[in-house]
N, C-alpha and C. Protein backbone atom coordinates (compact mmCIF):
# COMPACT_ATOMS: atom_id res chain seq x y z
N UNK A 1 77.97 8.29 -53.98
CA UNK A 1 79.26 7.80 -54.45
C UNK A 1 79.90 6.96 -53.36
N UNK A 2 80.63 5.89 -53.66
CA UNK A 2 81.22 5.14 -53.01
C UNK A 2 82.58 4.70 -53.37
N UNK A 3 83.80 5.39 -52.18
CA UNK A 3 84.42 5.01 -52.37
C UNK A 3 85.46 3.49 -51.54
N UNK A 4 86.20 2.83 -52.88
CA UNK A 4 86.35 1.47 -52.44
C UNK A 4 87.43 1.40 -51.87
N UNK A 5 87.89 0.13 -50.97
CA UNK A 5 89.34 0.11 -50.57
C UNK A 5 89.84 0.14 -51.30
N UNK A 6 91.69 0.17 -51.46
CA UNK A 6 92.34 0.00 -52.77
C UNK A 6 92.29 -1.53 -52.53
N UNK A 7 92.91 -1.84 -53.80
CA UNK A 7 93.06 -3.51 -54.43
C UNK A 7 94.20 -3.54 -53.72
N UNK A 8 94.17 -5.14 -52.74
CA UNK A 8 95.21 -6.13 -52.13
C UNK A 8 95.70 -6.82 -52.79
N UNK A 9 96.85 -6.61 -52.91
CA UNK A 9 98.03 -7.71 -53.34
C UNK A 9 97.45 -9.21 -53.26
N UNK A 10 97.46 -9.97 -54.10
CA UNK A 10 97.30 -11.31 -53.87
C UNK A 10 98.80 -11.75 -53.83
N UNK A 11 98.95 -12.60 -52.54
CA UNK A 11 100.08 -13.22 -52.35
C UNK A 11 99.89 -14.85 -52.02
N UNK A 12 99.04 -15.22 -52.59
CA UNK A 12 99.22 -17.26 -52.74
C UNK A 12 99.11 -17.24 -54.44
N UNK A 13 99.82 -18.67 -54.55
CA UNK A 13 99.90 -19.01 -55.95
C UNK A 13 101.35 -18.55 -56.13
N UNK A 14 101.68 -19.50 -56.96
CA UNK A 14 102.98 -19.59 -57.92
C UNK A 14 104.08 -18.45 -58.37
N UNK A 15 102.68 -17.65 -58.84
CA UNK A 15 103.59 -16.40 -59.37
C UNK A 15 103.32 -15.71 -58.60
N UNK A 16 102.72 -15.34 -57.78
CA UNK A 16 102.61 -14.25 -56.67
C UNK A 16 103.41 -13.10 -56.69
N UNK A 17 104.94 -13.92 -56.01
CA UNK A 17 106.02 -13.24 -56.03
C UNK A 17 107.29 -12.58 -57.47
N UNK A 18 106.86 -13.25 -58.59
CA UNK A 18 107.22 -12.77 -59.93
C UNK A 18 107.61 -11.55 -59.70
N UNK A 19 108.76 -11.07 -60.43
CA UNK A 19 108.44 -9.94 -60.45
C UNK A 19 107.89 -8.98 -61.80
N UNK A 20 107.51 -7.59 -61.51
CA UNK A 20 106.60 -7.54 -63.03
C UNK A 20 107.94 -6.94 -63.59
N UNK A 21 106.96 -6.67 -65.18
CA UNK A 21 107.55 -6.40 -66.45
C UNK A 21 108.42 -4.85 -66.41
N UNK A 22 109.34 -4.58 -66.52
CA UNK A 22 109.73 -2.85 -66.36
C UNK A 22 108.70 -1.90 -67.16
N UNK A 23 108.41 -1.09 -66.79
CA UNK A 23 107.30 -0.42 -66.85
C UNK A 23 107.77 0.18 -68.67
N UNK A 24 108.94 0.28 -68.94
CA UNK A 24 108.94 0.74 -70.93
C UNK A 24 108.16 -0.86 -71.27
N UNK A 25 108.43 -1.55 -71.18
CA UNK A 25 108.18 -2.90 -71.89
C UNK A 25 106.08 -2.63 -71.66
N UNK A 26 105.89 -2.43 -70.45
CA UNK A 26 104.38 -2.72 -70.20
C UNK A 26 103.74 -1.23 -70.99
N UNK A 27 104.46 -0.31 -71.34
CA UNK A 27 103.79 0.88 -72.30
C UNK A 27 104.01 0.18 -73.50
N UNK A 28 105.15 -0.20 -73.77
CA UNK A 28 105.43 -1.17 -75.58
C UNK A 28 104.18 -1.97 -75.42
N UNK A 29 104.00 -2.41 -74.56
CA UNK A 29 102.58 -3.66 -75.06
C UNK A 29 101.69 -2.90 -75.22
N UNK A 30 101.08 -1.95 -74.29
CA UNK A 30 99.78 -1.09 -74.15
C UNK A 30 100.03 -0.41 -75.69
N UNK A 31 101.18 0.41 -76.30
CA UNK A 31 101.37 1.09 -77.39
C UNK A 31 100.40 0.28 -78.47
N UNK A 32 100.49 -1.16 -78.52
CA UNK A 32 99.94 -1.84 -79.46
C UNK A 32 98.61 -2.00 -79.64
N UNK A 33 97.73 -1.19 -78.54
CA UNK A 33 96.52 -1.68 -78.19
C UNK A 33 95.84 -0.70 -78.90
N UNK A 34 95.01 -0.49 -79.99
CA UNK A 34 94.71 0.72 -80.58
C UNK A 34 93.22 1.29 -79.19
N UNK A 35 93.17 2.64 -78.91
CA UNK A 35 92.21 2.84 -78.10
C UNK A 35 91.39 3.91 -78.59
N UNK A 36 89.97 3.80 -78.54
CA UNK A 36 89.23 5.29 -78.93
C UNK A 36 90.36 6.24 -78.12
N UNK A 37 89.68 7.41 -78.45
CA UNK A 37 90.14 8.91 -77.49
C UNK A 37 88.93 9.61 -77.23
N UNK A 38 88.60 9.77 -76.01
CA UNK A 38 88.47 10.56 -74.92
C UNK A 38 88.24 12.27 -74.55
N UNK A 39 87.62 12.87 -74.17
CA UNK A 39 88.21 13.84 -73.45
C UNK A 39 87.25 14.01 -72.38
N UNK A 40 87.41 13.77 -70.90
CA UNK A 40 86.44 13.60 -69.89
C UNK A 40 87.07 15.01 -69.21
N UNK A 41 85.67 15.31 -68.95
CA UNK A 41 85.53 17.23 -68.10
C UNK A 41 84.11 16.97 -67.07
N UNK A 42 84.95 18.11 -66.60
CA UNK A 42 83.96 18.11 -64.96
C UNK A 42 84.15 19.48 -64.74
N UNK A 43 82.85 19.88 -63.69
CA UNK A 43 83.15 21.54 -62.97
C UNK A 43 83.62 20.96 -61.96
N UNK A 44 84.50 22.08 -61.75
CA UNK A 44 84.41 21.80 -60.26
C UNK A 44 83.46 22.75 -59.45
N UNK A 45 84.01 22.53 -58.23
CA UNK A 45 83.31 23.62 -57.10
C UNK A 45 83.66 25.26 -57.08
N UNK A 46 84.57 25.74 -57.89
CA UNK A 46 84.70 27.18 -57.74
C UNK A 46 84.48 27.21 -59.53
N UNK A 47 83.15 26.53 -60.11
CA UNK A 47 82.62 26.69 -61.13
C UNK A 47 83.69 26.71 -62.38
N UNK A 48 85.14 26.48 -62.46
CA UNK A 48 85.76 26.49 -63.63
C UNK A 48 85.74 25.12 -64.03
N UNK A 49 85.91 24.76 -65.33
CA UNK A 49 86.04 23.55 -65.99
C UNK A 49 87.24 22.77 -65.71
N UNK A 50 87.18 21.59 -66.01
CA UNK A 50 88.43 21.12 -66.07
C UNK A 50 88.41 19.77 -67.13
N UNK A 51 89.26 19.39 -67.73
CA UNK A 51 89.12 17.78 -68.87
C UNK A 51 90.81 18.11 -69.13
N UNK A 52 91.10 16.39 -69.59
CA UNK A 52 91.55 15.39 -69.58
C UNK A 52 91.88 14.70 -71.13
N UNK A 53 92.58 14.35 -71.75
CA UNK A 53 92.42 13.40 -72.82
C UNK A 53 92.65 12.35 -72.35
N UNK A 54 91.79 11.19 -73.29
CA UNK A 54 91.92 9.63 -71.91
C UNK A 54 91.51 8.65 -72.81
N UNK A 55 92.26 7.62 -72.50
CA UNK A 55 92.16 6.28 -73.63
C UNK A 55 91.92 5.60 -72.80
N UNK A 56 92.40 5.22 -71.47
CA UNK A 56 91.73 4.48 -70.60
C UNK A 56 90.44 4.48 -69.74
N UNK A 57 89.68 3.96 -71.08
CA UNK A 57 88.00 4.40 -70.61
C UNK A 57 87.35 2.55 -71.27
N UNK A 58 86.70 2.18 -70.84
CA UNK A 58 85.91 0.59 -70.71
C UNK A 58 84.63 0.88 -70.42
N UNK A 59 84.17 -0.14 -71.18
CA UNK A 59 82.25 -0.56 -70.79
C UNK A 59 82.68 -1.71 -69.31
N UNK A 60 81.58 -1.66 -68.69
CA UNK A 60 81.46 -2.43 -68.35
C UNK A 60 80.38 -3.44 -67.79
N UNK A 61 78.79 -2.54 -68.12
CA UNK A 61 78.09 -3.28 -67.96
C UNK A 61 77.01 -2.65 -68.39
N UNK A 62 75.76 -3.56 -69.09
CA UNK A 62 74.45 -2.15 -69.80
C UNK A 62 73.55 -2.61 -68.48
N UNK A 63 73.70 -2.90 -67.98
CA UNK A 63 72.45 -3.32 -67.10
C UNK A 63 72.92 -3.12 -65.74
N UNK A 64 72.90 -2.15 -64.99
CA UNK A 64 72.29 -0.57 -65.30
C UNK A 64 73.66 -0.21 -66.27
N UNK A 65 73.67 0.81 -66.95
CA UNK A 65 75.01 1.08 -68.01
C UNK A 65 75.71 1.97 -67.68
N UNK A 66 77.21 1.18 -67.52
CA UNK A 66 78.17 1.57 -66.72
C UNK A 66 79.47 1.52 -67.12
N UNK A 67 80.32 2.57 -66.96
CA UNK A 67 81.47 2.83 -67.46
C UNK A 67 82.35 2.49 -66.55
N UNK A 68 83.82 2.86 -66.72
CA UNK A 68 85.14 3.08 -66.30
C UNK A 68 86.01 3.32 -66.62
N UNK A 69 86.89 4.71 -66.28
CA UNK A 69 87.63 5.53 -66.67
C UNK A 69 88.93 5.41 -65.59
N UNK A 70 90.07 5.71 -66.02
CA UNK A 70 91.12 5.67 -65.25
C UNK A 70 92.07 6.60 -65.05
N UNK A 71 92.11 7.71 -63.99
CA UNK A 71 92.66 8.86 -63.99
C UNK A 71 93.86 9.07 -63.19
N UNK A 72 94.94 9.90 -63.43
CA UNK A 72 96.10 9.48 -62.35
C UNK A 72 95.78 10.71 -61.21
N UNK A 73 95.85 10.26 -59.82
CA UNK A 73 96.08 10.60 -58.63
C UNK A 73 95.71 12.00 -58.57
N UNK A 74 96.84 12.76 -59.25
CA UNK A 74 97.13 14.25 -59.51
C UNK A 74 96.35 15.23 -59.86
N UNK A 75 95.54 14.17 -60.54
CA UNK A 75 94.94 15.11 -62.08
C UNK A 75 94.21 16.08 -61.55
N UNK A 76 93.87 17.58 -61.74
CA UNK A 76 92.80 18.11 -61.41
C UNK A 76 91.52 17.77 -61.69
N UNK A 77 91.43 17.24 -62.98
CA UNK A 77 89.64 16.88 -63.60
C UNK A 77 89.30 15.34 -62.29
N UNK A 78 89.94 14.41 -62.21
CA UNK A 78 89.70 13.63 -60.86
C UNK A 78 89.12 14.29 -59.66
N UNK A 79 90.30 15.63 -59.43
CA UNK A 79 89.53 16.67 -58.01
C UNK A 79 88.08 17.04 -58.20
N UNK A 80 88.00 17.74 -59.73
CA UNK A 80 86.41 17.92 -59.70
C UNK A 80 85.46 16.78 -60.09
N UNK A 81 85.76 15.65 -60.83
CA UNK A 81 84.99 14.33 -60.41
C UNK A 81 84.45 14.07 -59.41
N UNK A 82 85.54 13.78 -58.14
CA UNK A 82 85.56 14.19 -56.85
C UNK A 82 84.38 14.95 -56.16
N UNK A 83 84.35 16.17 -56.54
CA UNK A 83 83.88 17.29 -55.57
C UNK A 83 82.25 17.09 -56.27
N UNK A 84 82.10 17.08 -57.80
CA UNK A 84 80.45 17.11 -58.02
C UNK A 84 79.84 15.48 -58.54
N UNK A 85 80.78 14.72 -58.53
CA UNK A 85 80.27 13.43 -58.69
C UNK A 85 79.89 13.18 -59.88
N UNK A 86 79.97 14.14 -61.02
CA UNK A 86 79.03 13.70 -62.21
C UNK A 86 80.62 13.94 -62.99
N UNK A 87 80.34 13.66 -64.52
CA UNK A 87 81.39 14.18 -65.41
C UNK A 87 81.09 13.73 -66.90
N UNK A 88 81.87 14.17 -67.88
CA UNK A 88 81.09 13.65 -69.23
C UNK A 88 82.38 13.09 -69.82
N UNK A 89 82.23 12.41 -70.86
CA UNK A 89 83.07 11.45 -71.56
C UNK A 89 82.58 12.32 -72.87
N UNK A 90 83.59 12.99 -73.54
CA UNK A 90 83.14 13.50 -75.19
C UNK A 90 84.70 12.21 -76.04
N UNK A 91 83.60 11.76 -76.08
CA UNK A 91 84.34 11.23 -77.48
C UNK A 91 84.53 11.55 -78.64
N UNK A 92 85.89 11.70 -79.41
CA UNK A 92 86.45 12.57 -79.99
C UNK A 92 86.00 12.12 -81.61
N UNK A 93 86.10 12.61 -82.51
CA UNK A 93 85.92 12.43 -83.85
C UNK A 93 86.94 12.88 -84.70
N UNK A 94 87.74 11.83 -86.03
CA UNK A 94 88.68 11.63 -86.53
C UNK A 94 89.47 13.20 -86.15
N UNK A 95 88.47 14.13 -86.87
CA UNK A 95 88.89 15.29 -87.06
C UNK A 95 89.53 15.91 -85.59
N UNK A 96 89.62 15.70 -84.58
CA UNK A 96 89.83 16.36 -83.24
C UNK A 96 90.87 16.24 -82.34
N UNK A 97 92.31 15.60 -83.61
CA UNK A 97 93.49 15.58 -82.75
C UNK A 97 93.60 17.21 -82.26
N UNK A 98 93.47 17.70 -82.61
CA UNK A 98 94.21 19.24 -82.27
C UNK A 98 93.82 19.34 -80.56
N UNK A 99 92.59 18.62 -80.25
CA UNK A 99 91.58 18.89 -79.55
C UNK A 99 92.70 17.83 -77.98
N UNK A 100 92.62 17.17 -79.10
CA UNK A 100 92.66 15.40 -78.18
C UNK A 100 94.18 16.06 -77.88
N UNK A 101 95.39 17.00 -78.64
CA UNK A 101 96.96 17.04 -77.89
C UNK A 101 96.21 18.12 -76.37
N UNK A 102 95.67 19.21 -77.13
CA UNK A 102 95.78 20.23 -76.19
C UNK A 102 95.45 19.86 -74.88
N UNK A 103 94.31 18.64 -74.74
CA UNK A 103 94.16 18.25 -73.91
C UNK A 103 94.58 17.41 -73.10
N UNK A 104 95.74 16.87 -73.23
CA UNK A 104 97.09 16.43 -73.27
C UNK A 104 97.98 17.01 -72.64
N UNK A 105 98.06 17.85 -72.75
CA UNK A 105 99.60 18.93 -72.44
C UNK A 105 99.07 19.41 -71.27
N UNK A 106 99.46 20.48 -70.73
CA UNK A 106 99.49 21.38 -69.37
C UNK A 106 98.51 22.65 -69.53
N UNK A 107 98.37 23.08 -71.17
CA UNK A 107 97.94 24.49 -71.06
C UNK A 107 97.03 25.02 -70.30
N UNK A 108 96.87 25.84 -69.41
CA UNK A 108 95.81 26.25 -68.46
C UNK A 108 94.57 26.84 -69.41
N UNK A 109 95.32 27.45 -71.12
CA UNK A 109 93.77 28.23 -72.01
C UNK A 109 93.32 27.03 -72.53
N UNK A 110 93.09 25.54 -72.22
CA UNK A 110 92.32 24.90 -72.96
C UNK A 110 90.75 24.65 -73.66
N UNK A 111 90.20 25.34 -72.21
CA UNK A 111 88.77 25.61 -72.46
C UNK A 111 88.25 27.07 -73.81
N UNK A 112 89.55 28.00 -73.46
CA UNK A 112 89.46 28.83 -74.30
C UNK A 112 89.93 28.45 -75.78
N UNK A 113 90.30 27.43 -76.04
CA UNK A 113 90.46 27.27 -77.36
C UNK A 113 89.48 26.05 -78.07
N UNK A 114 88.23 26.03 -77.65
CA UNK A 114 87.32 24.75 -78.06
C UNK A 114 86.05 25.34 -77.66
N UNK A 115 84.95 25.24 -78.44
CA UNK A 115 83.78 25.89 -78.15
C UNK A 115 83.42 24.48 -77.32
N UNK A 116 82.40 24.75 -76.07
CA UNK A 116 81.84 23.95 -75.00
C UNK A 116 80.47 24.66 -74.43
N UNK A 117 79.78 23.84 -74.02
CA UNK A 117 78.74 24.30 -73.31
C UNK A 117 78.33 23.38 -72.00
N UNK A 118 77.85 23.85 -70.76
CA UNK A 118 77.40 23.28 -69.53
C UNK A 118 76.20 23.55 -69.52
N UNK A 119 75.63 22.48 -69.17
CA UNK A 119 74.11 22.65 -68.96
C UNK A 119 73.66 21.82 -67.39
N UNK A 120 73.93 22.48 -66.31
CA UNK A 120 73.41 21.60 -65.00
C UNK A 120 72.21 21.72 -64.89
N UNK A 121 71.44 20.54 -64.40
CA UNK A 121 71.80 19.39 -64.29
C UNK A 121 71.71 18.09 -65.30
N UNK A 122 71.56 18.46 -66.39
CA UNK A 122 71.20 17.52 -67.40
C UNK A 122 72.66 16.96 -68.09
N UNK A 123 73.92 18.04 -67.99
CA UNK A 123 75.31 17.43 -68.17
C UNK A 123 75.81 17.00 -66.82
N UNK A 124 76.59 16.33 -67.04
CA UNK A 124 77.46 15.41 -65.99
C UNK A 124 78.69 16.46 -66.30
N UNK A 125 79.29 17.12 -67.29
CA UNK A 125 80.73 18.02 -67.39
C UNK A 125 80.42 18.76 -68.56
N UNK A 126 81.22 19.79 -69.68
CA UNK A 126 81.21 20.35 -70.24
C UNK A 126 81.48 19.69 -71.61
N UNK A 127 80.10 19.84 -72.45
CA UNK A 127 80.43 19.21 -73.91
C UNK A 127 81.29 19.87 -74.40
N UNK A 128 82.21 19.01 -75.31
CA UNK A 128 82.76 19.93 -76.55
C UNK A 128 82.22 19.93 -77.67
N UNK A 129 81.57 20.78 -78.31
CA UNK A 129 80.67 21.32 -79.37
C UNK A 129 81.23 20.71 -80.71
N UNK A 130 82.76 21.01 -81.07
CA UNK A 130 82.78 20.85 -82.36
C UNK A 130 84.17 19.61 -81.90
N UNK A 131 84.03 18.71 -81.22
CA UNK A 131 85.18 17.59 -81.55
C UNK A 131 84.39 16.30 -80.82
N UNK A 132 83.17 16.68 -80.45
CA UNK A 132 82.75 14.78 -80.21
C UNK A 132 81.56 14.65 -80.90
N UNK A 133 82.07 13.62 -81.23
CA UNK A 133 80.45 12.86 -81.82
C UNK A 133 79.80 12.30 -81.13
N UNK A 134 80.02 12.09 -80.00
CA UNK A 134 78.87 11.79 -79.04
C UNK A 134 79.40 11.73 -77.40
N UNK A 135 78.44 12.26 -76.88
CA UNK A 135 79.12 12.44 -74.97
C UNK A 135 77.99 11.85 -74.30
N UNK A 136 78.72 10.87 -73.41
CA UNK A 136 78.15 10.31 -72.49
C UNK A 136 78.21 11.05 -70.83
N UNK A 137 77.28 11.53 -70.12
CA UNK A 137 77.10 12.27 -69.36
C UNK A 137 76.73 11.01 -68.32
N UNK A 138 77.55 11.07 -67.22
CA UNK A 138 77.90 9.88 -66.11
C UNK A 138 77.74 10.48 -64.60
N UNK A 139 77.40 9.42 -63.69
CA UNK A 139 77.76 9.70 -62.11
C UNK A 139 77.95 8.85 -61.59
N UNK A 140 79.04 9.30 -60.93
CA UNK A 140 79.71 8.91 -60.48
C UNK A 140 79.35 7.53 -59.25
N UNK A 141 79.51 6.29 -59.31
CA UNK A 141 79.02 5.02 -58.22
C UNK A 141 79.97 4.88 -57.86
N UNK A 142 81.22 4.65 -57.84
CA UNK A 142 82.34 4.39 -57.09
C UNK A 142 83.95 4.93 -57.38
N UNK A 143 84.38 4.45 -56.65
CA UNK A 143 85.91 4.76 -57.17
C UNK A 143 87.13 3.82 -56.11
N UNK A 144 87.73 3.04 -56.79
CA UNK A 144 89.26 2.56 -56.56
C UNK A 144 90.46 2.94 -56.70
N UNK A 145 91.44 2.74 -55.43
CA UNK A 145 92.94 3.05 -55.47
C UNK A 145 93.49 1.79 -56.36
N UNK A 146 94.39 2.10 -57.70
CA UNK A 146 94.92 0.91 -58.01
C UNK A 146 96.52 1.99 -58.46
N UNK A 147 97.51 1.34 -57.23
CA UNK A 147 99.07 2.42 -57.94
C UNK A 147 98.75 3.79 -57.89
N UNK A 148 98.79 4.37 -58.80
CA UNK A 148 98.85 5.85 -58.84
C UNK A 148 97.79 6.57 -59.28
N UNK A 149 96.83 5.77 -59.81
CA UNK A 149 95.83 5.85 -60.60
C UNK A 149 94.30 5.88 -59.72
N UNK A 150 93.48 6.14 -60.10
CA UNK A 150 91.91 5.84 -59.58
C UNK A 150 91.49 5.65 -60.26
N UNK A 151 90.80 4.53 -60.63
CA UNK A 151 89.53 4.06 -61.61
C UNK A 151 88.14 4.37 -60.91
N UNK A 152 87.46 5.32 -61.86
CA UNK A 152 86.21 5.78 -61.05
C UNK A 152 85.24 5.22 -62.11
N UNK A 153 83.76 4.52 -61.37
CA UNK A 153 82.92 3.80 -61.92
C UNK A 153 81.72 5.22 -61.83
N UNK A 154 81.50 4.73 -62.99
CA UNK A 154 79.93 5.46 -63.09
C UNK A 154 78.98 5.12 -63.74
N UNK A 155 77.57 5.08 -63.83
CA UNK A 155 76.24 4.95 -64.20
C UNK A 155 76.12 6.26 -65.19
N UNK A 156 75.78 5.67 -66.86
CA UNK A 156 76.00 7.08 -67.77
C UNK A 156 74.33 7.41 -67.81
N UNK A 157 73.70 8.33 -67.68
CA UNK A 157 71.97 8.60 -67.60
C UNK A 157 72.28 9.45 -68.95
N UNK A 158 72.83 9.90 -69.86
CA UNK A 158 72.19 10.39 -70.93
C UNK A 158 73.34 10.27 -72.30
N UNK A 159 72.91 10.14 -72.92
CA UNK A 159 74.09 10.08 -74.62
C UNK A 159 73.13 10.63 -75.06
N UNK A 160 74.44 11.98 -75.99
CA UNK A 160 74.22 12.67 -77.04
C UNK A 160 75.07 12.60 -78.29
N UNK A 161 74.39 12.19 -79.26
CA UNK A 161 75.03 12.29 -80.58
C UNK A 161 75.02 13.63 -81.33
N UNK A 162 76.27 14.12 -81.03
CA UNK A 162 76.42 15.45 -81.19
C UNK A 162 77.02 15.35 -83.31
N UNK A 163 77.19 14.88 -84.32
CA UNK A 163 77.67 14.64 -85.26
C UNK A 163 76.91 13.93 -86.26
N UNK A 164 76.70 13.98 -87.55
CA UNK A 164 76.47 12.83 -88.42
C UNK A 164 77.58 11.97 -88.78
N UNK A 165 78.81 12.34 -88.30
CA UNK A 165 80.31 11.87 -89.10
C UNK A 165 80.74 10.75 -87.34
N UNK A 166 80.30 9.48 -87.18
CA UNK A 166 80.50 9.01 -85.99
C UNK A 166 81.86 8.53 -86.23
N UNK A 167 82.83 8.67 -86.98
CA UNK A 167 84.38 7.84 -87.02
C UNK A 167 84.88 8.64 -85.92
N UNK A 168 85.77 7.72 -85.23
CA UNK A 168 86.48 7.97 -84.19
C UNK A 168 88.10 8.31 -84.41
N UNK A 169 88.06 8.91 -83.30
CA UNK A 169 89.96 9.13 -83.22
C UNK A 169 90.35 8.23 -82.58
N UNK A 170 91.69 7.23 -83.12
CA UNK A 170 92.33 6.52 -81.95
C UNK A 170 93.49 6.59 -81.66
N UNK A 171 94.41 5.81 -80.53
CA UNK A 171 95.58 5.82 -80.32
C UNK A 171 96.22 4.95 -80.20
N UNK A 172 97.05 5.01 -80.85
CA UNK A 172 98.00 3.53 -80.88
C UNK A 172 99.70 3.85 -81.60
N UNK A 173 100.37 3.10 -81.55
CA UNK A 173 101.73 3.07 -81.73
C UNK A 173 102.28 4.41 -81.46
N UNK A 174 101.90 5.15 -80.36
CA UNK A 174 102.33 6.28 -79.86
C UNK A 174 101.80 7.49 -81.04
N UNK A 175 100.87 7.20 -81.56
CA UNK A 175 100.25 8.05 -82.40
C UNK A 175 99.12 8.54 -82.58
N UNK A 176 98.37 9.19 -83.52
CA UNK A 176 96.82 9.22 -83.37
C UNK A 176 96.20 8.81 -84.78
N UNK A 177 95.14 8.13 -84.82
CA UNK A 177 94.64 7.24 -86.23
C UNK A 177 93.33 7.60 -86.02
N UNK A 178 93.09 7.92 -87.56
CA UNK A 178 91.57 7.33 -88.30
C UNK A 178 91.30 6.47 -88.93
N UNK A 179 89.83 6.43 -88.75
CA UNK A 179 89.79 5.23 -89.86
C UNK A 179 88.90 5.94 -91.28
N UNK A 180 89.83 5.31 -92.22
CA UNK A 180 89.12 5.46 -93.28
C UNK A 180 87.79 4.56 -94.15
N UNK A 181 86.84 4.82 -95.06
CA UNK A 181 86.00 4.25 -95.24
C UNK A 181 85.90 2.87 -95.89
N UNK A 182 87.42 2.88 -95.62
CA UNK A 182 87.35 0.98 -96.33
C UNK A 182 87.67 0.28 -94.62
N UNK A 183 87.57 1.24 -93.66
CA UNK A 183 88.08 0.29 -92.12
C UNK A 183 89.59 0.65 -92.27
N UNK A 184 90.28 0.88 -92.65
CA UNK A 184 92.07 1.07 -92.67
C UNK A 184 92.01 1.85 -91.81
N UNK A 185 93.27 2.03 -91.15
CA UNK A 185 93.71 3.32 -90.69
C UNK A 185 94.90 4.15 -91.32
N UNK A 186 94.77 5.19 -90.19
CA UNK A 186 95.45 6.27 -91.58
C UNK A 186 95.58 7.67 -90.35
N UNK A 187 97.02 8.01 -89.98
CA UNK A 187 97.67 9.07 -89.24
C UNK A 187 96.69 10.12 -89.19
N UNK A 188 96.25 10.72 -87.94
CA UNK A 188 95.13 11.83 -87.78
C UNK A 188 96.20 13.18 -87.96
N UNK A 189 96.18 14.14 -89.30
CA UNK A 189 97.77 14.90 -88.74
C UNK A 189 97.07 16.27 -87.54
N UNK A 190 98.23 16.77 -87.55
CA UNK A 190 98.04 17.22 -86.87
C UNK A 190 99.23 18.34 -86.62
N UNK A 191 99.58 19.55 -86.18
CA UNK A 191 100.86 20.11 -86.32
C UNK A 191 101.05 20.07 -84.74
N UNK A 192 100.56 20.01 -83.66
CA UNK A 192 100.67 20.01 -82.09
C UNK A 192 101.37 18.55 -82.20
N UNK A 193 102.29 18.35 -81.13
CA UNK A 193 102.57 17.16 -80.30
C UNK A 193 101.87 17.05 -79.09
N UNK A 194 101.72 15.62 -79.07
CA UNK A 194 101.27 15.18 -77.46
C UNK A 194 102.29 15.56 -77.04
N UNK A 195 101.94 15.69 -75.35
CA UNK A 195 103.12 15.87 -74.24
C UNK A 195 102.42 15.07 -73.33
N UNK A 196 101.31 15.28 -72.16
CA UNK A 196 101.05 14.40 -71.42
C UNK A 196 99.58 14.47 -70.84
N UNK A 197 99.24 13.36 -70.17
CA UNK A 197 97.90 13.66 -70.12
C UNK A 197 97.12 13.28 -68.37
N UNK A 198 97.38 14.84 -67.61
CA UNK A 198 98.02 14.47 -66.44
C UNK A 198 96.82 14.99 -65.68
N UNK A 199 96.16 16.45 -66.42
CA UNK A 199 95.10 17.20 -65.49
C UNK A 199 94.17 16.80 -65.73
């Protein structure tokens, strides 16, 4: 694993000095961006689990095939990223808001409320059994300081299509969507609220 300097300010050119957008206005734009959902888990080193719900996840290259995920500072699932270098990406399926708030919020019983299984060394983190349709199992090649955040790069060595039902959960206008079989979307319900998506 390699980690990178953080990203330097560019200060030539015109706008350089601009100043940016207030940070409600730059979530109003992002709000509009519909994004799969996520839930990336890792062990750590004193063997407990840890995951994340996460929309900020990108391809970025098949040759070798490579991801990027973006985690804030704090998070515990980053610490165990961190500590074993590997981690898995379960991508969620329409059905798995319940899955996608809890993992969201703070609750420390999250693992206890979602069937999962670890398999070292062939997982990168802990599948979730009944809410992804498919997990990409990653390790970790680098990682960047950008603000508050770390974007950690990884090389994915195995996908499993855990589902016959591949529709995804997404997020957008501060909500959670499926798609239905004409392509529409259509409110994932759900009786939990998001709160935040921090560990």
């Amino acid at each position: 694993m390699t980690s990178l300097p953080p990203l330097a300010p560019r200060t030539a050119g015109p706008m350089a000095h601009r100043p940016s957008v207030p940070a409600p206005s730059f979530r109003s734009l992002m709000a509009h961006f519909p994004a799969g959902v996520a839930v990336v888990t890792a062990m750590a080193a004193d063997g407990r689990p840890r995951g994340m719900t996460c929309t900020a996840l990108s391809s970025v290259s098949d040759r070798p095939p490579t991801l990027l995920v973006c985690i804030q500072q704090s998070s515990r699932t980053l610490a165990a990223i961190d500590e074993s270098s590997t981690f898995a990406v379960n991508l969620l399926h329409r059905h798995a808001r319940c899955t996608a708030e809890r993992f969201a919020s703070d609750r420390p019983d999250r693992f206890d409320q979602v069937p999962w299984e670890y398999r070292a060394p062939s997982h990168g983190g802990p599948h979730l059994l009944g809410d992804a349709h498919t997990v990409a199992d990653c390790r970790v090649t680098g990682m960047v300081t950008v603000a508050d955040h770390t974007v950690v790069f990884a090389e994915v060595f195995s996908v499993t299509e855990r589902t016959d039902d591949p529709t995804p959960l997404l997020y957008a206008l501060r909500d959670y969507w499926s798609l239905d079989e004409g392509g529409s979307g259509a409110p994932a319900g759900s009786a939990i609220r998001q709160t935040r998506r921090t560990d």
